[in-house]
N, C-alpha and C. Protein backbone atom coordinates (compact mmCIF):
# COMPACT_ATOMS: atom_id res chain seq x y z
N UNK A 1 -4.78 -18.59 4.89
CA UNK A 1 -4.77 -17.48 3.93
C UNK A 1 -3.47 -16.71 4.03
N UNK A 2 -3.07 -16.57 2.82
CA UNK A 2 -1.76 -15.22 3.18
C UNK A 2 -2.25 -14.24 3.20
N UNK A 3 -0.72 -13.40 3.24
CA UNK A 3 -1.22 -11.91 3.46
C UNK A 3 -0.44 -11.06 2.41
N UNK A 4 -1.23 -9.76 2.52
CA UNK A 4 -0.41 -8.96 1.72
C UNK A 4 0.38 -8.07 2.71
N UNK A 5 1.57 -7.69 2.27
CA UNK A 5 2.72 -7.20 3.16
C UNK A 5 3.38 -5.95 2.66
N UNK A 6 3.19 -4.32 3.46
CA UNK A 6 3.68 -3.54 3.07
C UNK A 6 4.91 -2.71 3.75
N UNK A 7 6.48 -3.09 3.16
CA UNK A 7 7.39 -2.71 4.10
C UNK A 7 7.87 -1.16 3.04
N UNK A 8 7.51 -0.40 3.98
CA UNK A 8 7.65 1.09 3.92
C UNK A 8 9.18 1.88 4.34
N UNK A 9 9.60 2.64 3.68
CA UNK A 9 10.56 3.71 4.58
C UNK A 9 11.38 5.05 3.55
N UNK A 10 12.08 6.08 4.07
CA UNK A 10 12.42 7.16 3.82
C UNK A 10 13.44 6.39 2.27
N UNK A 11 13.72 7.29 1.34
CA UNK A 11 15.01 6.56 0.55
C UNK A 11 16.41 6.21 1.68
N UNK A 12 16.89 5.22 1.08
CA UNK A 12 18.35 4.73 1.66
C UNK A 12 18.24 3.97 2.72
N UNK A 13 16.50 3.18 2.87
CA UNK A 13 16.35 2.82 4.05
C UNK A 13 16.62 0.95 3.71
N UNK A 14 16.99 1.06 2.33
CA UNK A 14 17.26 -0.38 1.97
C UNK A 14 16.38 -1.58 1.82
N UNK A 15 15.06 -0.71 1.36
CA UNK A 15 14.14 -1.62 0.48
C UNK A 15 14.35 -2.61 -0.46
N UNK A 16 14.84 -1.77 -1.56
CA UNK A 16 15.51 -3.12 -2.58
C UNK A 16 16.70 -4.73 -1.88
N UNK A 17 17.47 -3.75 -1.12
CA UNK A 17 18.16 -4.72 -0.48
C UNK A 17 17.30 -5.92 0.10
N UNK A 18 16.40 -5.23 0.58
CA UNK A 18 15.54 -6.46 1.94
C UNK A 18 15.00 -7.12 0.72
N UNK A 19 14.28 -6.19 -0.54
CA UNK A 19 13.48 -7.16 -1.34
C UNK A 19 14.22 -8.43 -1.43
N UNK A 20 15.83 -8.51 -1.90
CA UNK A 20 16.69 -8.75 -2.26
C UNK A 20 17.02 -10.30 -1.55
N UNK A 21 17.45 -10.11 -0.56
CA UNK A 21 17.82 -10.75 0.60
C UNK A 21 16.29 -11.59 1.18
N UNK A 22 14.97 -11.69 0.98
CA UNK A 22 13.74 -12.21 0.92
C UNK A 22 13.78 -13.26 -0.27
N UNK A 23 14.02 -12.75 -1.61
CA UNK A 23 14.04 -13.76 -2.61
C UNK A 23 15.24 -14.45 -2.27
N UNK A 24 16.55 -14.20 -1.85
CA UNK A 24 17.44 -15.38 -1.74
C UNK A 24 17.10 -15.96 -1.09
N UNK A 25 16.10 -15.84 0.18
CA UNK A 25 15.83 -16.85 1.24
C UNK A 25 14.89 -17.90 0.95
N UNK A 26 14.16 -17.05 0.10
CA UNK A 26 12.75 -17.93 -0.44
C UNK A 26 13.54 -19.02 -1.34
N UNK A 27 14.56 -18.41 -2.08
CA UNK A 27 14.79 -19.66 -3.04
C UNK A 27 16.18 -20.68 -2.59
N UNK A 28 16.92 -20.50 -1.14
CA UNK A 28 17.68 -20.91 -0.79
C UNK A 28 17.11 -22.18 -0.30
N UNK A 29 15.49 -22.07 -0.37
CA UNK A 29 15.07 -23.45 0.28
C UNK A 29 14.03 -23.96 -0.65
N UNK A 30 14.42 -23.88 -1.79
CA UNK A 30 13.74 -24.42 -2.71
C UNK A 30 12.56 -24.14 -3.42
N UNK A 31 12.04 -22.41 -2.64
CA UNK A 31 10.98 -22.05 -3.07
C UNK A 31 11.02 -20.73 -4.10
N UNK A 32 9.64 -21.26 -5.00
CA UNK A 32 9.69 -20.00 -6.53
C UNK A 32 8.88 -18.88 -6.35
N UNK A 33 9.74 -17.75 -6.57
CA UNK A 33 9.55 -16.47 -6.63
C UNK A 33 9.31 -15.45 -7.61
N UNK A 34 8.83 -14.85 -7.80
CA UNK A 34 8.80 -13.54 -9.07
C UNK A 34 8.98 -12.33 -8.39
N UNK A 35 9.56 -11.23 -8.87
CA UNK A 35 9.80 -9.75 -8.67
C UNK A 35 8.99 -8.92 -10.15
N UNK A 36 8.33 -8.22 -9.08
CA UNK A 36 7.28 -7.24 -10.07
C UNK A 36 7.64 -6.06 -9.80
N UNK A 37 7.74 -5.60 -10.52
CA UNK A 37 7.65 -3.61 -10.19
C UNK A 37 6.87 -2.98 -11.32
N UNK A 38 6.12 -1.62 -10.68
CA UNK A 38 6.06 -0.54 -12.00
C UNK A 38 6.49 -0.70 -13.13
N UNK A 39 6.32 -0.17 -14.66
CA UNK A 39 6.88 0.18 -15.27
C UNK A 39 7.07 1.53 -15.27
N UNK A 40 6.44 2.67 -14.69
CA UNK A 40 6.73 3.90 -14.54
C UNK A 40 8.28 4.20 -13.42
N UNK A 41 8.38 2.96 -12.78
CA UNK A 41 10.19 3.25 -12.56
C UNK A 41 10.82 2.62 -13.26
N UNK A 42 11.76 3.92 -13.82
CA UNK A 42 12.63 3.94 -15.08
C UNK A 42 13.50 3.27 -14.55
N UNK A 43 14.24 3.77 -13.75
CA UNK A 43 15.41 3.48 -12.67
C UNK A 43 15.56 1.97 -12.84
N UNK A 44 16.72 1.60 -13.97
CA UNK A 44 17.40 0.29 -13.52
C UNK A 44 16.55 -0.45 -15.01
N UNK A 45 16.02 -0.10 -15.11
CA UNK A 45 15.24 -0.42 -16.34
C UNK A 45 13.99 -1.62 -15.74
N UNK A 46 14.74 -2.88 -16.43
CA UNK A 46 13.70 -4.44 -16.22
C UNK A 46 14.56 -5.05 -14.92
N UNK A 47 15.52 -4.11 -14.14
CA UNK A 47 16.04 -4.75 -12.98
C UNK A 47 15.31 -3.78 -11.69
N UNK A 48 15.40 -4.77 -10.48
CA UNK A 48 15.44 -4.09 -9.06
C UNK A 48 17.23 -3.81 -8.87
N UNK A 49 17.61 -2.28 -8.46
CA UNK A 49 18.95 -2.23 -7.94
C UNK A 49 19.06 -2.07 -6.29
N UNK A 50 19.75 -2.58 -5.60
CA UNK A 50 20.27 -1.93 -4.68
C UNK A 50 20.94 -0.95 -4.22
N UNK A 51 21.53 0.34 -3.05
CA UNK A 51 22.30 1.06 -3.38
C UNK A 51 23.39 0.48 -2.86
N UNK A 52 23.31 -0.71 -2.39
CA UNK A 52 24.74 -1.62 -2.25
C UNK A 52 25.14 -2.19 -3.46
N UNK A 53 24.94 -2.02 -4.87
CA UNK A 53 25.33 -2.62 -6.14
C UNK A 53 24.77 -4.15 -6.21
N UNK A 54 24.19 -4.66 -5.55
CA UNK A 54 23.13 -5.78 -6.28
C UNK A 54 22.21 -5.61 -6.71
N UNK A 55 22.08 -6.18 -7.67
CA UNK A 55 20.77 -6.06 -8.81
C UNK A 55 20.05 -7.68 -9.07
N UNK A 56 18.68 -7.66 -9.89
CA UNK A 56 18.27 -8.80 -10.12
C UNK A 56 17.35 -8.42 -11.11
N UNK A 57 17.43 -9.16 -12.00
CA UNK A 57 16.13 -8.82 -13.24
C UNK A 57 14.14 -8.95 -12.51
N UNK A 58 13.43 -8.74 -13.58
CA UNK A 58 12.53 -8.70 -13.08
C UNK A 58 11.73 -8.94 -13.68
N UNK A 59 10.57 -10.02 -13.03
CA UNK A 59 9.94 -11.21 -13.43
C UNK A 59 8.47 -10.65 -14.59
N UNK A 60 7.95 -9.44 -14.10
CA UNK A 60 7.42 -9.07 -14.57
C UNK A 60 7.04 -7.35 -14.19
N UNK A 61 7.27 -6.49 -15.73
CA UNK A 61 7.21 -4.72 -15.29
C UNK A 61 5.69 -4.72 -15.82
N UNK A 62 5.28 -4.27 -14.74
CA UNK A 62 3.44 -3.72 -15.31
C UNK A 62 3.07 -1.98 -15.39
N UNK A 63 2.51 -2.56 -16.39
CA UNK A 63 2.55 -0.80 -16.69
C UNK A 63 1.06 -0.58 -16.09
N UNK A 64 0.90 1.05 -16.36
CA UNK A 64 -0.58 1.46 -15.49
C UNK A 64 -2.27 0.88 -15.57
N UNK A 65 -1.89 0.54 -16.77
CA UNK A 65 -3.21 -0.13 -17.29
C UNK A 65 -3.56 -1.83 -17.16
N UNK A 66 -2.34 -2.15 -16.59
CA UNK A 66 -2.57 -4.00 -16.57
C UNK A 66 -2.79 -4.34 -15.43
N UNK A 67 -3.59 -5.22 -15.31
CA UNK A 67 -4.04 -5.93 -14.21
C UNK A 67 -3.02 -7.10 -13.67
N UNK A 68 -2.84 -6.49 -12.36
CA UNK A 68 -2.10 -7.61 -11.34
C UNK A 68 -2.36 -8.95 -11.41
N UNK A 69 -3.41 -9.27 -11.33
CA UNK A 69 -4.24 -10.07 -11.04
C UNK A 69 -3.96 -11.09 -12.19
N UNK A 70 -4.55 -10.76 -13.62
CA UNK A 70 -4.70 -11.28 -14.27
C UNK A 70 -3.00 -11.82 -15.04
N UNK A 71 -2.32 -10.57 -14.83
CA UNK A 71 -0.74 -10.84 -15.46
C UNK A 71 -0.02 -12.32 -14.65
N UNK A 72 -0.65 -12.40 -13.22
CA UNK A 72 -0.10 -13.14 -12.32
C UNK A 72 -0.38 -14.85 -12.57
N UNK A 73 -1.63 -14.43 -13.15
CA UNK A 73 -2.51 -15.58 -13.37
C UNK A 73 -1.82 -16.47 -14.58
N UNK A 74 -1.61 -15.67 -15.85
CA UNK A 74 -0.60 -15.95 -16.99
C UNK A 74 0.16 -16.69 -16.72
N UNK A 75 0.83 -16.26 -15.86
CA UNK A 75 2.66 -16.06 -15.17
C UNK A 75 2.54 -18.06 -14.80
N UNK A 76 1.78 -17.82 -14.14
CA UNK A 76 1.48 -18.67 -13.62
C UNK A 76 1.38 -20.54 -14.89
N UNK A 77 0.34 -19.98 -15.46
CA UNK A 77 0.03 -20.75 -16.09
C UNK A 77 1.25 -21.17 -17.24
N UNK A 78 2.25 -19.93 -17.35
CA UNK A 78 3.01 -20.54 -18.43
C UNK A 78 4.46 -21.16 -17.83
N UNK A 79 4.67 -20.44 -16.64
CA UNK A 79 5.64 -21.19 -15.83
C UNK A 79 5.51 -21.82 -14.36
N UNK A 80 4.51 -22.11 -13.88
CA UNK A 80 4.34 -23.04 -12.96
C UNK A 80 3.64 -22.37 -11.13
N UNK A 81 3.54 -22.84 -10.44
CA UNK A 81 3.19 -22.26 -9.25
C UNK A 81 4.17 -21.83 -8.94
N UNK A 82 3.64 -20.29 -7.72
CA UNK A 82 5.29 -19.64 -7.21
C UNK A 82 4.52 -19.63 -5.77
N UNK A 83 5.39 -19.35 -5.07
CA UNK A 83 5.33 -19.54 -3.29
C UNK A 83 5.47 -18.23 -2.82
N UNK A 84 6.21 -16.79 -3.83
CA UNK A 84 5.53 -15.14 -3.05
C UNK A 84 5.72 -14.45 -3.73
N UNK A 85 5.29 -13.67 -4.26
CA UNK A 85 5.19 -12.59 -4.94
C UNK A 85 5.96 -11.17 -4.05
N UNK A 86 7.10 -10.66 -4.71
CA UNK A 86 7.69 -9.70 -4.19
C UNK A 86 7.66 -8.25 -5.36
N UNK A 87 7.01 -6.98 -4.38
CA UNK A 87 6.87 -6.14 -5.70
C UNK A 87 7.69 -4.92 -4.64
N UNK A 88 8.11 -4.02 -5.87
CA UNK A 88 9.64 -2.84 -5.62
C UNK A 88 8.44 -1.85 -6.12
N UNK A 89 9.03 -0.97 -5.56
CA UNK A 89 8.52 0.63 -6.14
C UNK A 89 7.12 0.66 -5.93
N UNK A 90 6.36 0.48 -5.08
CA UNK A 90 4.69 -0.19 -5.33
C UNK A 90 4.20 1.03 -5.19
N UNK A 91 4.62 2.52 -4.50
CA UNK A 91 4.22 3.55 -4.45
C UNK A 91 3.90 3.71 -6.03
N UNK A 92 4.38 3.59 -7.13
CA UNK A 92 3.70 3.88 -8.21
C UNK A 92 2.47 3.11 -8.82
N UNK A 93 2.39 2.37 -8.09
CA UNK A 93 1.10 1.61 -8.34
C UNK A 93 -0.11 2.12 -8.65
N UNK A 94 -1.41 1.95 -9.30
CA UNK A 94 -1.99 2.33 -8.69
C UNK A 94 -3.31 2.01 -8.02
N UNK A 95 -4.32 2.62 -7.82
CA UNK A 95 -5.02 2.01 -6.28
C UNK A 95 -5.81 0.35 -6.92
N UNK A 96 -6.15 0.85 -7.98
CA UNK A 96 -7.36 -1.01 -8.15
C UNK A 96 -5.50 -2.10 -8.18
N UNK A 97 -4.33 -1.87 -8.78
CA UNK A 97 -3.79 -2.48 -8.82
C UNK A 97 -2.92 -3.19 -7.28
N UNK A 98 -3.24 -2.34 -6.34
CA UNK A 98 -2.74 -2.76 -4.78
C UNK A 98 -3.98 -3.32 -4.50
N UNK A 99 -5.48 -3.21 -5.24
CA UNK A 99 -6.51 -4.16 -4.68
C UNK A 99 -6.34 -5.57 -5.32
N UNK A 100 -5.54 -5.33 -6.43
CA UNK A 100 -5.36 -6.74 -7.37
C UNK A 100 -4.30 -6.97 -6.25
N UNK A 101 -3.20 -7.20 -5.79
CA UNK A 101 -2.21 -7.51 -5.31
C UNK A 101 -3.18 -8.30 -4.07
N UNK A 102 -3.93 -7.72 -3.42
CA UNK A 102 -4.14 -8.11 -1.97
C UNK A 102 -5.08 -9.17 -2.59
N UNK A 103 -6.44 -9.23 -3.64
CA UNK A 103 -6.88 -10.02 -4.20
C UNK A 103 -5.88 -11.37 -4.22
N UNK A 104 -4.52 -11.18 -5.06
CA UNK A 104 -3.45 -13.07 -5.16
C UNK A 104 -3.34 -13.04 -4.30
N UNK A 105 -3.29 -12.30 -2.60
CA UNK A 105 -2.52 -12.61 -1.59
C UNK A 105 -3.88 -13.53 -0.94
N UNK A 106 -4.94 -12.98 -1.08
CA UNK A 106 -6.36 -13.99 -0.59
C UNK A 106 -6.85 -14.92 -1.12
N UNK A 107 -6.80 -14.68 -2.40
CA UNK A 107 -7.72 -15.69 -3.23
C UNK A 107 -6.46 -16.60 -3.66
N UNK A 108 -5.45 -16.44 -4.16
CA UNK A 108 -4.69 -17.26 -4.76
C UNK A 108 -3.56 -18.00 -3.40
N UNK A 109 -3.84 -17.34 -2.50
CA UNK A 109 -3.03 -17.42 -1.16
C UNK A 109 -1.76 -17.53 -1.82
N UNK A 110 -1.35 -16.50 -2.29
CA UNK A 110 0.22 -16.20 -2.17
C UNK A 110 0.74 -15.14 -1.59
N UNK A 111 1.99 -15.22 -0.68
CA UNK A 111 2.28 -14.43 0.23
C UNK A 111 3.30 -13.08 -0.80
N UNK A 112 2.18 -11.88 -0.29
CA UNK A 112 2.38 -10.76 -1.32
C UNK A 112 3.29 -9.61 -0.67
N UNK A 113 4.70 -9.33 -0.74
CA UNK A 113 5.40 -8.39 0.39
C UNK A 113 5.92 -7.46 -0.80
N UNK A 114 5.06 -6.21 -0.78
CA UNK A 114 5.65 -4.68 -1.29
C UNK A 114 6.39 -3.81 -0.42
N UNK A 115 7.20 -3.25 -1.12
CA UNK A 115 8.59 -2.25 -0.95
C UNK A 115 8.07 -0.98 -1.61
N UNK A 116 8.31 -0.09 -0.32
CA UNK A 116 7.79 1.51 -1.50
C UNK A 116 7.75 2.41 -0.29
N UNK A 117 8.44 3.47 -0.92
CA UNK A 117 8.00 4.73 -0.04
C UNK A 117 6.56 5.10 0.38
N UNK A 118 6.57 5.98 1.41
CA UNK A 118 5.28 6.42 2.06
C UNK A 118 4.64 7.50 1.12
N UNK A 119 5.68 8.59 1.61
CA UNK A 119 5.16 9.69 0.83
C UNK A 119 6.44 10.46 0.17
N UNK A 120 5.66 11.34 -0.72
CA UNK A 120 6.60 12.07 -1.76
C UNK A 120 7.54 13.27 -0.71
N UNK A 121 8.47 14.27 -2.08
CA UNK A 121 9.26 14.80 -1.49
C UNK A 121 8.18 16.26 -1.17
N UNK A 122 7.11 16.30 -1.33
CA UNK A 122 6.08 17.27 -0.52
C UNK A 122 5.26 17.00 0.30
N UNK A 123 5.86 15.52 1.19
CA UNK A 123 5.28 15.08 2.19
C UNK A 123 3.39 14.63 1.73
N UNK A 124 3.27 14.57 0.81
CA UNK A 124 2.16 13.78 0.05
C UNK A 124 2.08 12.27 0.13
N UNK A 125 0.63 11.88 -0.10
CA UNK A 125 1.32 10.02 0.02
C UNK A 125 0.89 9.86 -1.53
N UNK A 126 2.07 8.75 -1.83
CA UNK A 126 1.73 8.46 -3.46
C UNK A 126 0.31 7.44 -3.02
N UNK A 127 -0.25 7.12 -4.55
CA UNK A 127 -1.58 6.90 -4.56
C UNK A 127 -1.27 5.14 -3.96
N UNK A 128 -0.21 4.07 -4.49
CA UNK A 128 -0.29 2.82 -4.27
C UNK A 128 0.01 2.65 -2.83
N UNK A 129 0.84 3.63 -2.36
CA UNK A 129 1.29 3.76 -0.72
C UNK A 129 -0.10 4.13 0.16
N UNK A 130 -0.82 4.83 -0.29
CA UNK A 130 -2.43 5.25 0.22
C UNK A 130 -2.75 4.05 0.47
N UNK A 131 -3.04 3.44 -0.39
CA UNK A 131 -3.85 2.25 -0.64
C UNK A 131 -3.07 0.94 0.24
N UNK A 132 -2.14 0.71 0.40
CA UNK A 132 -1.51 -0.26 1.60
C UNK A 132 -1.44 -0.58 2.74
N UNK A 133 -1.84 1.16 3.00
CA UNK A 133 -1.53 1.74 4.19
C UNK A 133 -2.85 1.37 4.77
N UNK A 134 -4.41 1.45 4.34
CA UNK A 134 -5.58 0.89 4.55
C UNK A 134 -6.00 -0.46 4.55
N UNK A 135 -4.83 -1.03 3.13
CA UNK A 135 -5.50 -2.37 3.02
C UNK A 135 -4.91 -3.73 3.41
N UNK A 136 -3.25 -3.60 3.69
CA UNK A 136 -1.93 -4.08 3.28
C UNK A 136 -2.46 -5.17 5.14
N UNK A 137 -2.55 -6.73 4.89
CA UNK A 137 -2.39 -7.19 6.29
C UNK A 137 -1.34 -6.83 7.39
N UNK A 138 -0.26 -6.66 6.92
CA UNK A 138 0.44 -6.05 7.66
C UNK A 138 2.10 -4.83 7.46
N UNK A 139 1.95 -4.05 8.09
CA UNK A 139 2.87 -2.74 8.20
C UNK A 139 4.03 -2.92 8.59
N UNK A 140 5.38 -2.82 7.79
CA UNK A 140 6.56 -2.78 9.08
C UNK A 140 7.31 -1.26 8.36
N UNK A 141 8.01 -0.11 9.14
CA UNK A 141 8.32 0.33 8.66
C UNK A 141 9.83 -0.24 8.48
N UNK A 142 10.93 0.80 7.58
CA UNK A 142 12.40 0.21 7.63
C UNK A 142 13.07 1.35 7.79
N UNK A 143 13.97 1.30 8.84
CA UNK A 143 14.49 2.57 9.16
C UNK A 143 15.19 3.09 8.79
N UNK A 144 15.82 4.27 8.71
CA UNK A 144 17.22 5.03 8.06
C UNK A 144 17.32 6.46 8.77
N UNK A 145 18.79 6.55 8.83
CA UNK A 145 18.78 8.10 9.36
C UNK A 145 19.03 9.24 8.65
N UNK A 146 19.17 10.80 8.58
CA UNK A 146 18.88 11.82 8.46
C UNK A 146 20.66 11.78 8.39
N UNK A 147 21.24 12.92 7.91
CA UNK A 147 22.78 12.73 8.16
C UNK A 147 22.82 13.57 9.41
N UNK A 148 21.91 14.02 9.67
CA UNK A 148 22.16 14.80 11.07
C UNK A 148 21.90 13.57 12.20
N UNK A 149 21.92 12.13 12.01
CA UNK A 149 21.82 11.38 12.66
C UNK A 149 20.20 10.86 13.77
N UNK A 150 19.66 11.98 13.38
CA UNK A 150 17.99 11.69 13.81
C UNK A 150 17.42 10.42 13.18
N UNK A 151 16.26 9.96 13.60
CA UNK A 151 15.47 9.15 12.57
C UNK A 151 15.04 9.99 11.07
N UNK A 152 15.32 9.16 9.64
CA UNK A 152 14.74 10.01 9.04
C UNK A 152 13.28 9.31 8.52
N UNK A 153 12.55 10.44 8.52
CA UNK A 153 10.95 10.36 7.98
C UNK A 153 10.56 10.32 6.61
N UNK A 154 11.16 11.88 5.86
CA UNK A 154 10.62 12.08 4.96
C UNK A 154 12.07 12.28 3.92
N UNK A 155 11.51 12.44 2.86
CA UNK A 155 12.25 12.44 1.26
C UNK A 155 12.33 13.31 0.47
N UNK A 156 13.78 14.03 0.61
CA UNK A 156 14.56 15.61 0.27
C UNK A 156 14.78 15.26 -1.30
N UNK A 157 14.09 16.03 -2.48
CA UNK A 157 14.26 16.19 -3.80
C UNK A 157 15.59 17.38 -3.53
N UNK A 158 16.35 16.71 -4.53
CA UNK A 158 17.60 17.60 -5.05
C UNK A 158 17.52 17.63 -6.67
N UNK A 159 17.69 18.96 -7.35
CA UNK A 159 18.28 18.81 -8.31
C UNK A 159 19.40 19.92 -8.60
N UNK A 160 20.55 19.49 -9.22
CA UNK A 160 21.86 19.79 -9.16
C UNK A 160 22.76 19.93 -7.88
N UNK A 161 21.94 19.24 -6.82
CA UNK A 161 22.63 19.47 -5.61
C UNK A 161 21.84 20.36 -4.76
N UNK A 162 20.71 21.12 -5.11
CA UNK A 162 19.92 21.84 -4.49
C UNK A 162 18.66 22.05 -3.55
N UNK A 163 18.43 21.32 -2.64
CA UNK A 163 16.85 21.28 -2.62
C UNK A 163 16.06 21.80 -3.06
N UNK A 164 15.20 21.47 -3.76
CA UNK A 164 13.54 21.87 -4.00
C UNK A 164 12.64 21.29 -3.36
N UNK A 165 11.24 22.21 -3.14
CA UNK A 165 10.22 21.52 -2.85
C UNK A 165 8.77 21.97 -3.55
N UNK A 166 9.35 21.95 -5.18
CA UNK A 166 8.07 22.00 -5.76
C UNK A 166 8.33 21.07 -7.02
N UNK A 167 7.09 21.22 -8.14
CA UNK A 167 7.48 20.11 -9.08
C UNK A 167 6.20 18.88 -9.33
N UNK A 168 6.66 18.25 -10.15
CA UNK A 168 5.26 16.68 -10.49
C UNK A 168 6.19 16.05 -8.92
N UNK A 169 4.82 15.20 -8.93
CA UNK A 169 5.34 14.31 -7.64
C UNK A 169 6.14 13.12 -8.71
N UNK A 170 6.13 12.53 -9.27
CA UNK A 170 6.99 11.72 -10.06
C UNK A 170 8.29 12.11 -10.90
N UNK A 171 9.23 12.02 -10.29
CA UNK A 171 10.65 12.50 -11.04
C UNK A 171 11.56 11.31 -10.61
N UNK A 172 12.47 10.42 -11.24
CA UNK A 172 13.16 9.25 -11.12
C UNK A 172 14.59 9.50 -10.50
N UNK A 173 15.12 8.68 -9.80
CA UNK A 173 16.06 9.19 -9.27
C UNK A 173 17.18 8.80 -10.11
N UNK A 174 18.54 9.56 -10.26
CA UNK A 174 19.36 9.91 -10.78
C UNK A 174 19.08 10.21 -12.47
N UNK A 175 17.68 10.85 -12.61
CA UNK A 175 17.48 10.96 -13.80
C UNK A 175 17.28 12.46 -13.95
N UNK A 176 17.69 13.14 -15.14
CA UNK A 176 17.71 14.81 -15.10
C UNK A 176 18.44 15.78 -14.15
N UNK A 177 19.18 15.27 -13.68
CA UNK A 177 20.26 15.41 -12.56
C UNK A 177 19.47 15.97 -11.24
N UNK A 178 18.43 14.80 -10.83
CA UNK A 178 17.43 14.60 -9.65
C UNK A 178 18.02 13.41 -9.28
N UNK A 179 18.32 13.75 -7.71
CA UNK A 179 18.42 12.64 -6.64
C UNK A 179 17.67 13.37 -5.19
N UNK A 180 17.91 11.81 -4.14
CA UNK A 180 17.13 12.12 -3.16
C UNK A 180 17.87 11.81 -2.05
N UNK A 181 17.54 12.75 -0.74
CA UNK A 181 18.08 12.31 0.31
C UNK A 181 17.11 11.84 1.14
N UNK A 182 17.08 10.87 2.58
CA UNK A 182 16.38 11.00 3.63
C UNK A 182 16.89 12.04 4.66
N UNK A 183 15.62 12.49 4.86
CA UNK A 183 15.67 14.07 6.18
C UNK A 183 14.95 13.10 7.42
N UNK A 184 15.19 14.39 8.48
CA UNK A 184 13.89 14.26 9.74
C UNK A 184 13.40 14.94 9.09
N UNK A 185 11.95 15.35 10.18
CA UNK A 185 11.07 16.18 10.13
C UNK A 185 12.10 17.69 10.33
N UNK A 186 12.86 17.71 11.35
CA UNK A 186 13.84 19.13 11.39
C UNK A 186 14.33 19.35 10.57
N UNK A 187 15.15 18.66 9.78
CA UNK A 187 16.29 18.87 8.61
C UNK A 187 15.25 19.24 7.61
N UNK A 188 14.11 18.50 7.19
CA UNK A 188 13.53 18.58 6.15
C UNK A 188 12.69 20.29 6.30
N UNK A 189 12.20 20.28 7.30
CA UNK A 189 11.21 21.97 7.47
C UNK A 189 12.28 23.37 6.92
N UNK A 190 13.36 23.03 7.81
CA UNK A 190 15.08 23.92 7.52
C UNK A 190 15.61 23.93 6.12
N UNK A 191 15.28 22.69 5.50
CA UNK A 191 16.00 23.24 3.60
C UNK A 191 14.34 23.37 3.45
N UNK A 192 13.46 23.15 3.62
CA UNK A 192 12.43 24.15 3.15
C UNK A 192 12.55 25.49 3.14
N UNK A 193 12.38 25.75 4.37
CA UNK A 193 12.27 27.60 4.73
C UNK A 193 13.26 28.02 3.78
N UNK A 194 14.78 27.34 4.05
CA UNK A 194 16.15 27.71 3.11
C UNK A 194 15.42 27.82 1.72
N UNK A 195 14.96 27.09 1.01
CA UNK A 195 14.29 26.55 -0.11
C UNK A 195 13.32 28.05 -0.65
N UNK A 196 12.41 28.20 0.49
CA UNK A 196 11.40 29.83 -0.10
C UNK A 196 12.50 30.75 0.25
N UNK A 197 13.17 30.72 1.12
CA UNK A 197 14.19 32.55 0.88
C UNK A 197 15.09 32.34 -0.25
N UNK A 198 15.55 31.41 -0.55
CA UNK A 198 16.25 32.10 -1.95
C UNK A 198 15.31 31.92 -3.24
N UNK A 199 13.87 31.58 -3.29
CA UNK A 199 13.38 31.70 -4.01
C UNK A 199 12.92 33.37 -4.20
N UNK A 200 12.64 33.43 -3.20
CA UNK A 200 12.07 35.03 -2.90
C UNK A 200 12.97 36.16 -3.49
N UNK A 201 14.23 35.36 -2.97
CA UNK A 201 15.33 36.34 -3.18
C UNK A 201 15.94 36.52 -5.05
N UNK A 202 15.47 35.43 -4.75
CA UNK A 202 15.20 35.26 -6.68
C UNK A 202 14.40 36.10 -7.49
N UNK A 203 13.02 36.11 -7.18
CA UNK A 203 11.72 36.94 -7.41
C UNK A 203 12.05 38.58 -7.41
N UNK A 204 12.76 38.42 -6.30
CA UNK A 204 12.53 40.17 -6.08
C UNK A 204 14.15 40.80 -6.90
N UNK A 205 15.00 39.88 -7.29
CA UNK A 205 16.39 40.32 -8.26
C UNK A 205 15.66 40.36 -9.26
N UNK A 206 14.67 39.87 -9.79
CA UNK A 206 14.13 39.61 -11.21
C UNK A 206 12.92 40.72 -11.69
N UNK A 207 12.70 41.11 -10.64
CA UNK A 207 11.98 42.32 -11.02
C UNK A 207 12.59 43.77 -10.51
């Protein structure tokens, strides 16, 4: 039986890359692959990017309402057997669709390895990352550091250069002039607190 596979970590920890570097290996030896992601990540459009500038199109974008399962099954039937299923962004997933995923990884025994953050930039877990984290055969995280050189954990929302820490948990990166950093747990608590005093300080100029 395969498994389903969930490799986790902070942004910049080089998910896409690994996705990346997995399909060349798979197909350096003769074996067929597909790349799935969300359609709710905008980012890159119908491609996976790297932040090392490689990119690769993508085999199939599913939007919220389609079934894993069944899209795979298609896929299948109109272009031939594949040997692993690799999915990007899987944190937007959502939960019956990470049960469809682990479903091809059992029943169809294809080896299923998702890429996706843990949790949001309010230390929340997105709903497809929930669901991996319970169901996924196996966990690896991928590491990255903090620029203060710590391990980093969690995922600093900027917009215009600013931290925030409020907002929808879904905002795309480099879209609306929103990007993201990886923090520690220290760095990240510190542009918080920073984060409520000049809000405050905001509040109380305004009245």
């Amino acid at each position: 039986m395969s498994k389903l596979y969930f490799r986790y970590g902070a942004m910049n920890c080089g998910k896409s890359t690994n996705l990346l570097q997995v399909a060349h290996n798979y197909e350096e030896r003769g074996m067929k692959i597909i790349i799935i992601k969300p359609r709710t990540d905008t980012k890159g459009g119908n491609k996976v990017i790297s932040r090392l500038g490689v990119s690769r199109g993508v085999d199939m974008l599913i939007g919220p309402n389609q079934n894993v399962y069944e899209e795979t099954q298609k896929w299948i039937e109109e272009n031939g057997q594949i040997d692993c299923i690799l999915a990007d962004e899987v944190q937007f997933f959502k939960e019956e669709q990470i049960d469809q995923l682990f479903k091809i990884a059992v029943i169809m025994d294809i080896p299923t390895i998702c890429y996706g953050l843990r949790t949001d930039f309010q230390m929340n877990g997105f709903e497809g990352s929930r669901r991996l984290l319970l169901i996924a055969h196996s966990l690896e995280e991928l590491k990255t550091i903090c620029k203060c050189g710590k391990k980093a954990l969690l995922n600093g929302r900027k917009v215009n250069g600013e931290f925030i820490f409020e907002g929808k948990q879904i905002a795309i990166d480099k879209e609306d002039n929103i990007e993201y950093e990886s923090l520690c747990p220290k760095c990240y608590f510190e542009f918080r607190e920073s984060y409520k005093l000049r809000k405050n300080k905001i509040q109380k100029e305004v009245k």
